[in-house]
N, C-alpha and C. Protein backbone atom coordinates (compact mmCIF):
# COMPACT_ATOMS: atom_id res chain seq x y z
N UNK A 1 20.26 86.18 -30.05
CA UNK A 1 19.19 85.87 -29.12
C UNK A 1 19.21 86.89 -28.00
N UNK A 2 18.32 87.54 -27.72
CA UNK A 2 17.95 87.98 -26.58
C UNK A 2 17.49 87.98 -25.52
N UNK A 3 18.20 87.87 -24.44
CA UNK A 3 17.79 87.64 -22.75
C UNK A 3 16.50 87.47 -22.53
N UNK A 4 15.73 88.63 -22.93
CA UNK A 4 13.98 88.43 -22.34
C UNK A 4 13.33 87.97 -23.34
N UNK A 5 13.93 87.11 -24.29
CA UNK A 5 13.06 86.29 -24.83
C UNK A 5 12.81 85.42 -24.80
N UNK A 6 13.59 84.55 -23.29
CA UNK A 6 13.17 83.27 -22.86
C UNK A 6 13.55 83.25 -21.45
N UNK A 7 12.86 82.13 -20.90
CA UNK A 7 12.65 81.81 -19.56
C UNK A 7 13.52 80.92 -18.79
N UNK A 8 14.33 80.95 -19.67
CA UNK A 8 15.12 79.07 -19.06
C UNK A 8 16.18 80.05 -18.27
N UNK A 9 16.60 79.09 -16.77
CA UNK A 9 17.72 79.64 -16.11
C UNK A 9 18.86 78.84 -15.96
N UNK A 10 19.93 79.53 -15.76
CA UNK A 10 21.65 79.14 -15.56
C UNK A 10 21.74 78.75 -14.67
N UNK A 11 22.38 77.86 -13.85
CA UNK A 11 22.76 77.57 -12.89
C UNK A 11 24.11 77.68 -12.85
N UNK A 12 24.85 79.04 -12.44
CA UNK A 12 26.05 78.70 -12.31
C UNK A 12 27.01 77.91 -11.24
N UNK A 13 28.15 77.29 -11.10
CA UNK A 13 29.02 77.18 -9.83
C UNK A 13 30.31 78.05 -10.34
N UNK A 14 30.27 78.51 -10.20
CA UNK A 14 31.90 79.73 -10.18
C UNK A 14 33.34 78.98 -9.42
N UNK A 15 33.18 78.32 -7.70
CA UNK A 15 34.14 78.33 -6.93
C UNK A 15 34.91 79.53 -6.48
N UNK A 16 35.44 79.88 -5.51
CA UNK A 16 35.76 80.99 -5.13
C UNK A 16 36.45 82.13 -5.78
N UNK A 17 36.81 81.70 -7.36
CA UNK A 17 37.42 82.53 -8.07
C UNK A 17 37.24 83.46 -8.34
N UNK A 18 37.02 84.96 -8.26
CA UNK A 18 35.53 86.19 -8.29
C UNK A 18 36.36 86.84 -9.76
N UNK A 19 37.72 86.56 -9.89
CA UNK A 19 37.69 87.50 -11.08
C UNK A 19 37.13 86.36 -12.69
N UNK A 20 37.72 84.76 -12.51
CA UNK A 20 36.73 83.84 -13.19
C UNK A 20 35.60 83.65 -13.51
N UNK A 21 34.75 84.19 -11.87
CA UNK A 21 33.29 84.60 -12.24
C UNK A 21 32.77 85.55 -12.59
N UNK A 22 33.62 86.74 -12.72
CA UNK A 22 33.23 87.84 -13.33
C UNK A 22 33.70 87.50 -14.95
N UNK A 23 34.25 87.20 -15.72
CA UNK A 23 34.80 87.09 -16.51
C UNK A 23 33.35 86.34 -17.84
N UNK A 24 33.23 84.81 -16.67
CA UNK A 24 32.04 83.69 -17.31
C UNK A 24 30.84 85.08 -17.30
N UNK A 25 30.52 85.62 -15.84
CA UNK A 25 29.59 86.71 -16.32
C UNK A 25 29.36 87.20 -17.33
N UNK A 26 30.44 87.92 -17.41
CA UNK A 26 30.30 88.71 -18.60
C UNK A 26 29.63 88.33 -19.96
N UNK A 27 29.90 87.27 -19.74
CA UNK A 27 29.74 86.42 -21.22
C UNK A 27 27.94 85.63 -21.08
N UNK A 28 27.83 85.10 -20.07
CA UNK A 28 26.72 84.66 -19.95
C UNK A 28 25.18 85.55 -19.79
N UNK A 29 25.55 86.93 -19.11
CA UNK A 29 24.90 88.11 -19.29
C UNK A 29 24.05 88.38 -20.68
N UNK A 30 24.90 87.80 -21.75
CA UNK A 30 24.80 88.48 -22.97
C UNK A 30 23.24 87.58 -23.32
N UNK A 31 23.21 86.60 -22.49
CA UNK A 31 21.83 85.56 -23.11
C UNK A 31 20.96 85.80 -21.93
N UNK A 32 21.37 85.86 -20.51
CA UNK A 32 20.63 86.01 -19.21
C UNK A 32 20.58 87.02 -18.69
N UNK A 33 19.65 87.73 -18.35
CA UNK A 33 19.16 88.46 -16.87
C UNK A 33 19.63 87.80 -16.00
N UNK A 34 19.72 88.73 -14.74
CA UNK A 34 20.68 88.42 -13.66
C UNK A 34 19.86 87.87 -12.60
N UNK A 35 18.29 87.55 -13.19
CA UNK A 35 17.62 87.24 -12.70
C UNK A 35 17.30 85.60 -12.51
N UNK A 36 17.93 85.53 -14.27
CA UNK A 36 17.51 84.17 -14.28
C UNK A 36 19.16 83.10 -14.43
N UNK A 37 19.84 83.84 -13.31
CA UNK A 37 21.07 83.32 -13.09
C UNK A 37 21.20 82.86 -11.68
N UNK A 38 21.53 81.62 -11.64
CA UNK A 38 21.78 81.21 -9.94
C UNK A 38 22.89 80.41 -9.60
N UNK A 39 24.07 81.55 -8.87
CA UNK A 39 25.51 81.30 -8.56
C UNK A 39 25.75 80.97 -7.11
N UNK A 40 26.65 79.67 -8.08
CA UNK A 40 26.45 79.04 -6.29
C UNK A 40 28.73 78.93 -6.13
N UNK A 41 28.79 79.09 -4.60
CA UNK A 41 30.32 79.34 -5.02
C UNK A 41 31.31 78.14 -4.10
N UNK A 42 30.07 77.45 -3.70
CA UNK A 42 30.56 76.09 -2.99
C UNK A 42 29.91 75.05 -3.13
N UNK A 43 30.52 73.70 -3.21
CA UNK A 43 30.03 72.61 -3.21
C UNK A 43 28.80 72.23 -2.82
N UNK A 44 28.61 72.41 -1.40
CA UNK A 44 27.40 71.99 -0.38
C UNK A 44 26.30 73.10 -1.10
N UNK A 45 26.23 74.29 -1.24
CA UNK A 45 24.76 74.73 -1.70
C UNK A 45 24.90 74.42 -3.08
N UNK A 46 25.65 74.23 -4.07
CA UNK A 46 25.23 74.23 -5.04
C UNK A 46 24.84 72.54 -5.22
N UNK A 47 24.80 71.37 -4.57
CA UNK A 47 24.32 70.25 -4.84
C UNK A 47 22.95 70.55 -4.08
N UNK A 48 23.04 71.30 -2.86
CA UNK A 48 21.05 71.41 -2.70
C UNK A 48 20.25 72.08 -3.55
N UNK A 49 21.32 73.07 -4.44
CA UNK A 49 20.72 73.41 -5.52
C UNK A 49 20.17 72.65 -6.60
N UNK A 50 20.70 71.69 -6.52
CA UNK A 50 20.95 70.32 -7.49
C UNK A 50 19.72 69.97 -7.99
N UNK A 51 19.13 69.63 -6.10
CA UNK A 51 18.10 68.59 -5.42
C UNK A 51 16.81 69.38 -6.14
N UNK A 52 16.95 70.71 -6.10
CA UNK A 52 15.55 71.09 -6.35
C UNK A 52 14.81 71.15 -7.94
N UNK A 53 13.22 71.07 -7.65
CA UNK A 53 12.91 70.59 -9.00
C UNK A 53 13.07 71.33 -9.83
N UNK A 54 12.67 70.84 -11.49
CA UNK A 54 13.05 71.63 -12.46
C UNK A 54 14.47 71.85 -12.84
N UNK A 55 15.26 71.06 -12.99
CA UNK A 55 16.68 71.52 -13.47
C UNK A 55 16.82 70.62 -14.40
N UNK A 56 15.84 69.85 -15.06
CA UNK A 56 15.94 69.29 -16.25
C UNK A 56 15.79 70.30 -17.61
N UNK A 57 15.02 71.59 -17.11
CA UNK A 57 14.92 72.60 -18.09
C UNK A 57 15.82 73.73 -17.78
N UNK A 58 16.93 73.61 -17.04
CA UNK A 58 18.01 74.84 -16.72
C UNK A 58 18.97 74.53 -17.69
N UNK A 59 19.99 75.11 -17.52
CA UNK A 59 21.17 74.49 -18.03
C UNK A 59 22.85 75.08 -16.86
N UNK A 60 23.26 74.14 -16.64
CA UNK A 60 24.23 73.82 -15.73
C UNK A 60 25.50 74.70 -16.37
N UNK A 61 26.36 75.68 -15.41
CA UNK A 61 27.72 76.27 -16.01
C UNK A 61 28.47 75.99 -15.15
N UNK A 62 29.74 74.70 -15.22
CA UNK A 62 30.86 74.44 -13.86
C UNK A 62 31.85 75.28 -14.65
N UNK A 63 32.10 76.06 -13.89
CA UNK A 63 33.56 76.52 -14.08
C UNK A 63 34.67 75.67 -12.71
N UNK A 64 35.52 75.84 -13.43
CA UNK A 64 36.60 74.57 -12.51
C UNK A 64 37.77 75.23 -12.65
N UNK A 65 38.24 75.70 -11.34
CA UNK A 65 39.43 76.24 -11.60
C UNK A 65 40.64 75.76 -11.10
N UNK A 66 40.58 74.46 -10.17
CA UNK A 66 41.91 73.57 -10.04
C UNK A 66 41.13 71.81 -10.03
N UNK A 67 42.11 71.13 -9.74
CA UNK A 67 41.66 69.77 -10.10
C UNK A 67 41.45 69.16 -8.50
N UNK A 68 41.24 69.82 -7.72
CA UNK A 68 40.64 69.58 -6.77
C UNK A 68 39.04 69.86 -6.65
N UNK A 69 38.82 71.36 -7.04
CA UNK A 69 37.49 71.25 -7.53
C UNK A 69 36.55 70.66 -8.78
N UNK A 70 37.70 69.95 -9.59
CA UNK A 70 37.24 68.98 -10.53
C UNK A 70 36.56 67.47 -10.02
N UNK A 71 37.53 67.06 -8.44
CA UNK A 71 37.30 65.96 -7.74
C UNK A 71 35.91 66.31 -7.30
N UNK A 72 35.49 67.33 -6.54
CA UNK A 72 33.97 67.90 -5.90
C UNK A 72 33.29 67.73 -6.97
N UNK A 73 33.34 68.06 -7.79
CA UNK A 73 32.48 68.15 -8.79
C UNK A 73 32.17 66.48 -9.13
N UNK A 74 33.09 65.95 -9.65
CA UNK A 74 33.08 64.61 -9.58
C UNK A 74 31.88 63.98 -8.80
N UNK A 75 32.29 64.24 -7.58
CA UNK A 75 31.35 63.66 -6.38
C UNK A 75 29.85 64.00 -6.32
N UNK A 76 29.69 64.88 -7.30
CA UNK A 76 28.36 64.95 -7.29
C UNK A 76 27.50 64.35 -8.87
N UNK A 77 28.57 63.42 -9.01
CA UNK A 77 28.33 62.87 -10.74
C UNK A 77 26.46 62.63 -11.14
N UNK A 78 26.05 62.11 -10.09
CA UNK A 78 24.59 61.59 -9.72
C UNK A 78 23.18 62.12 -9.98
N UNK A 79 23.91 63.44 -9.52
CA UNK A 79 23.00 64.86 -9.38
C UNK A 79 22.87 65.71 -10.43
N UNK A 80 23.88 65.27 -11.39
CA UNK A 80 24.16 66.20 -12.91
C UNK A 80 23.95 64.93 -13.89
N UNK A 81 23.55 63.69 -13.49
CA UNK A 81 23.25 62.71 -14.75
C UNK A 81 21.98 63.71 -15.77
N UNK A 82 22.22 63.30 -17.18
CA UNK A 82 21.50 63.41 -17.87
C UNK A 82 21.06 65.52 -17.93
N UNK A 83 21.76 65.97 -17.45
CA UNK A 83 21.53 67.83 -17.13
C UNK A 83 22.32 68.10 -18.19
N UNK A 84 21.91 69.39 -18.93
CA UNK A 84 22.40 70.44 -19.77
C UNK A 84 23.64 71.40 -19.14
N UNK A 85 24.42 70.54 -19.29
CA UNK A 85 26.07 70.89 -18.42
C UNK A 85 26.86 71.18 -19.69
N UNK A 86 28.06 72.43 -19.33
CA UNK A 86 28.60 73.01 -19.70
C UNK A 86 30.03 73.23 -18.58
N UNK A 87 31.17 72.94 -19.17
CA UNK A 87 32.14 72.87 -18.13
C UNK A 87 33.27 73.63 -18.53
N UNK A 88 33.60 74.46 -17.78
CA UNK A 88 34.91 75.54 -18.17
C UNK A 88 36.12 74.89 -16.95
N UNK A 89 36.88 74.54 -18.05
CA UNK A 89 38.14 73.46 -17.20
C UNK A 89 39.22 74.51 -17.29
N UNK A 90 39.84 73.78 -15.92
CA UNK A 90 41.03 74.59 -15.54
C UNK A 90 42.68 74.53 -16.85
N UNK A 91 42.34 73.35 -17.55
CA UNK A 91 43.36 72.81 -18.49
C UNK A 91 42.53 72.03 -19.96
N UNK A 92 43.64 71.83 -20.85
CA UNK A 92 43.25 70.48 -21.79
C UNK A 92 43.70 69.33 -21.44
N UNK A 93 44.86 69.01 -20.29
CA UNK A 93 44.98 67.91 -20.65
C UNK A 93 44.71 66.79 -20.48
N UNK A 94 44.85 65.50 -20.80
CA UNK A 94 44.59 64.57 -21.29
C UNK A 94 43.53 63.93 -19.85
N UNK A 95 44.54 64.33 -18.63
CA UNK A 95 43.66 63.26 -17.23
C UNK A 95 42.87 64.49 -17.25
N UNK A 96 42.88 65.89 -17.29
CA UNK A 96 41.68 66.34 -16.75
C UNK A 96 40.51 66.04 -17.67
N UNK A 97 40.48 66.08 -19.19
CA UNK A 97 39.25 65.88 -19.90
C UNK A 97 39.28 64.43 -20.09
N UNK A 98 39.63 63.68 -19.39
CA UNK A 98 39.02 62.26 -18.98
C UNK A 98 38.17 62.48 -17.80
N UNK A 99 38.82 62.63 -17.04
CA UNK A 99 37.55 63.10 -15.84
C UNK A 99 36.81 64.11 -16.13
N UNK A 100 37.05 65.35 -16.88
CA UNK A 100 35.62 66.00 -17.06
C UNK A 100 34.62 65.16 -18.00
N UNK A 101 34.97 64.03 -18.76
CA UNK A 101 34.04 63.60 -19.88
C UNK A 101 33.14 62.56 -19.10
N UNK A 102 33.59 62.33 -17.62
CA UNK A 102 32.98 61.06 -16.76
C UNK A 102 31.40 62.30 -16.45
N UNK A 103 30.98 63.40 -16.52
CA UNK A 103 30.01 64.37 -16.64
C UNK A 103 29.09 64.23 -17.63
N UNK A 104 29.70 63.97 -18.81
CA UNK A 104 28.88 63.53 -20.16
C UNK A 104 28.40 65.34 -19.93
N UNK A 105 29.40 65.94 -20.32
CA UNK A 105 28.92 67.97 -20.58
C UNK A 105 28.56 67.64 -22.00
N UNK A 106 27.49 68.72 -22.19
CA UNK A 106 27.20 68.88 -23.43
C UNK A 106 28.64 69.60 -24.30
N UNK A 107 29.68 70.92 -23.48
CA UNK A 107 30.23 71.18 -23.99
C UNK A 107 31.23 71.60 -23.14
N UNK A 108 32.40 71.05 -23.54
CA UNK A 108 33.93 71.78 -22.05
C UNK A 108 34.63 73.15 -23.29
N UNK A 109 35.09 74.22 -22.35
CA UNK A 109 36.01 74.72 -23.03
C UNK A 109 37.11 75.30 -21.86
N UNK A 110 38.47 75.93 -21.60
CA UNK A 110 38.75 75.90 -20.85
C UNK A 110 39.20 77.69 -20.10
N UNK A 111 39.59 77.59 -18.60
CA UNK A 111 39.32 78.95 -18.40
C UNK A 111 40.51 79.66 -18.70
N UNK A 112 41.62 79.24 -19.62
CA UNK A 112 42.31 80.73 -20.67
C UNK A 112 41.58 80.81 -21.18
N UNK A 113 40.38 80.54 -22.00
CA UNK A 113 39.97 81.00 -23.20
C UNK A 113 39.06 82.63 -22.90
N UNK A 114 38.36 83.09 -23.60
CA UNK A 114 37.79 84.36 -23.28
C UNK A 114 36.44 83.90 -23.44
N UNK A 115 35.69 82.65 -23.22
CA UNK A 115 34.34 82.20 -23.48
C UNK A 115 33.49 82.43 -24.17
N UNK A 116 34.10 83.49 -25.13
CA UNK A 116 32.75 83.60 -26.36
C UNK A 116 32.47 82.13 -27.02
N UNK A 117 33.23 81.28 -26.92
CA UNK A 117 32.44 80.43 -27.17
C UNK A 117 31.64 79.60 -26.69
N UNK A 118 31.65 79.84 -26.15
CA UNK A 118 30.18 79.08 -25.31
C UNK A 118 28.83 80.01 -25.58
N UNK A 119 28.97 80.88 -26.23
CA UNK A 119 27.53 81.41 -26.56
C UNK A 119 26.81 81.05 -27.29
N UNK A 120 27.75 80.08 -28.40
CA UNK A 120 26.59 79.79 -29.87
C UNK A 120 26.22 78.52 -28.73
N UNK A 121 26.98 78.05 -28.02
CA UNK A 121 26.39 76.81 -26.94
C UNK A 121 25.02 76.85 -27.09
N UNK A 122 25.12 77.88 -25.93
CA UNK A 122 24.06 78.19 -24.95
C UNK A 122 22.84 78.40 -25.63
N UNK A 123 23.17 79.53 -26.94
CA UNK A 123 21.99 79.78 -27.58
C UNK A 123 21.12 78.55 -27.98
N UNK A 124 21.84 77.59 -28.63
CA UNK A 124 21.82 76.04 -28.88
C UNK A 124 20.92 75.28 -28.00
N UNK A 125 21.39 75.57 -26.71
CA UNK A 125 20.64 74.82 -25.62
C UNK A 125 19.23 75.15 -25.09
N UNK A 126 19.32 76.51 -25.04
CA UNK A 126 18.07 77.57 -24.79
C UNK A 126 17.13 76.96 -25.59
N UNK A 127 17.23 77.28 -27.40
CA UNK A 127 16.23 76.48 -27.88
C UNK A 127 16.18 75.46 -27.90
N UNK A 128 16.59 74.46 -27.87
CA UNK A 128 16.56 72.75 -27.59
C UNK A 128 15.29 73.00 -26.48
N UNK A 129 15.79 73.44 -25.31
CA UNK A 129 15.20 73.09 -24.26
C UNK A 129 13.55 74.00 -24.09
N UNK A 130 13.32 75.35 -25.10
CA UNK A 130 12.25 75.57 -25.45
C UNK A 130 11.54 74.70 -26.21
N UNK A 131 11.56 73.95 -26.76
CA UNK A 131 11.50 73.44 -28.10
C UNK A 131 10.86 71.99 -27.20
N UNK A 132 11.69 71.69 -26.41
CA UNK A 132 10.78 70.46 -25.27
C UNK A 132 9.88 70.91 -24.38
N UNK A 133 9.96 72.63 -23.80
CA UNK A 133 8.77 72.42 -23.42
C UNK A 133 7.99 73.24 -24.04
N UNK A 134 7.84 73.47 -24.88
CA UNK A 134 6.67 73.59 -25.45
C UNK A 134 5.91 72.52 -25.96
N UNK A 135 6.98 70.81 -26.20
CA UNK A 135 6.26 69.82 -26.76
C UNK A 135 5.31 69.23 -26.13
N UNK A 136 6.12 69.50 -24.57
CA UNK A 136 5.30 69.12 -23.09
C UNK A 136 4.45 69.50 -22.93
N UNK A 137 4.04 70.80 -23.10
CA UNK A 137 2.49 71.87 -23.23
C UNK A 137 2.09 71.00 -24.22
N UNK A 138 1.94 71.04 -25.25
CA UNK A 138 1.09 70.36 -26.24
C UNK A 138 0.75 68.39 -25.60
N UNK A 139 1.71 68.18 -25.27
CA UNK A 139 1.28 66.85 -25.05
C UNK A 139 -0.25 66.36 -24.23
């Protein structure tokens, strides 16, 4: 799939990690323009990011890099009901992907990994979420 062949945007949250967010970059680049990417690296803007319309057709990227920013994240459970979430966890184990699953992510993987997988994700999601609105146009 190629970047300019669709319209849908990322919403990333990174957290202050810059070589983590360069890393998810890299990888998320491969489907998005940097245009249609919006990185948020703290709590407070990225939930007003939340608020605004249209993020039923985005798709959500938490990267989480300690279990404190797993708790923030938490706290905004409300604001990500029912969203095209994708969560890059700091670990596997057992209490953290209990609390990441209280998110209902479409897909967790964690940040050793090198994130190529999350691309067949994304591609996945992109069309899903073309695929609704275009049903919406027709309706």
């Amino acid at each position: 799939m190629n970047q300019k062949k669709h319209s849908i945007e990322l919403v990333f949250f990174s957290g202050k990690s810059k070589p983590l967010r360069a890393k998810a970059l890299n990888i998320v680049e491969k489907l998005f323009s940097r245009e249609q990417i919006r990185i948020y690296t703290n709590l407070e803007s990225f939930s007003t990011g939340l608020l605004q319309p249209g993020y039923n057709h985005k798709i959500i990227l938490i990267l989480i890099n300690t279990q404190k920013d797993l708790s923030g994240i938490l706290g905004l459970k409300k604001l990500l009901n029912d969203r095209n979430i994708i969560l890059l966890l700091p670990d596997t184990e057992k209490e953290t992907m209990g609390q990441a699953c209280k998110l209902y992510p479409r897909y967790t993987s964690d940040i050793q990994s090198n994130f190529k997988d999350v691309i067949p994700v994304l591609e996945k999601m992109i069309t899903k979420i073309q695929e609704t609105i275009k049903g919406e146009k027709n309706d």
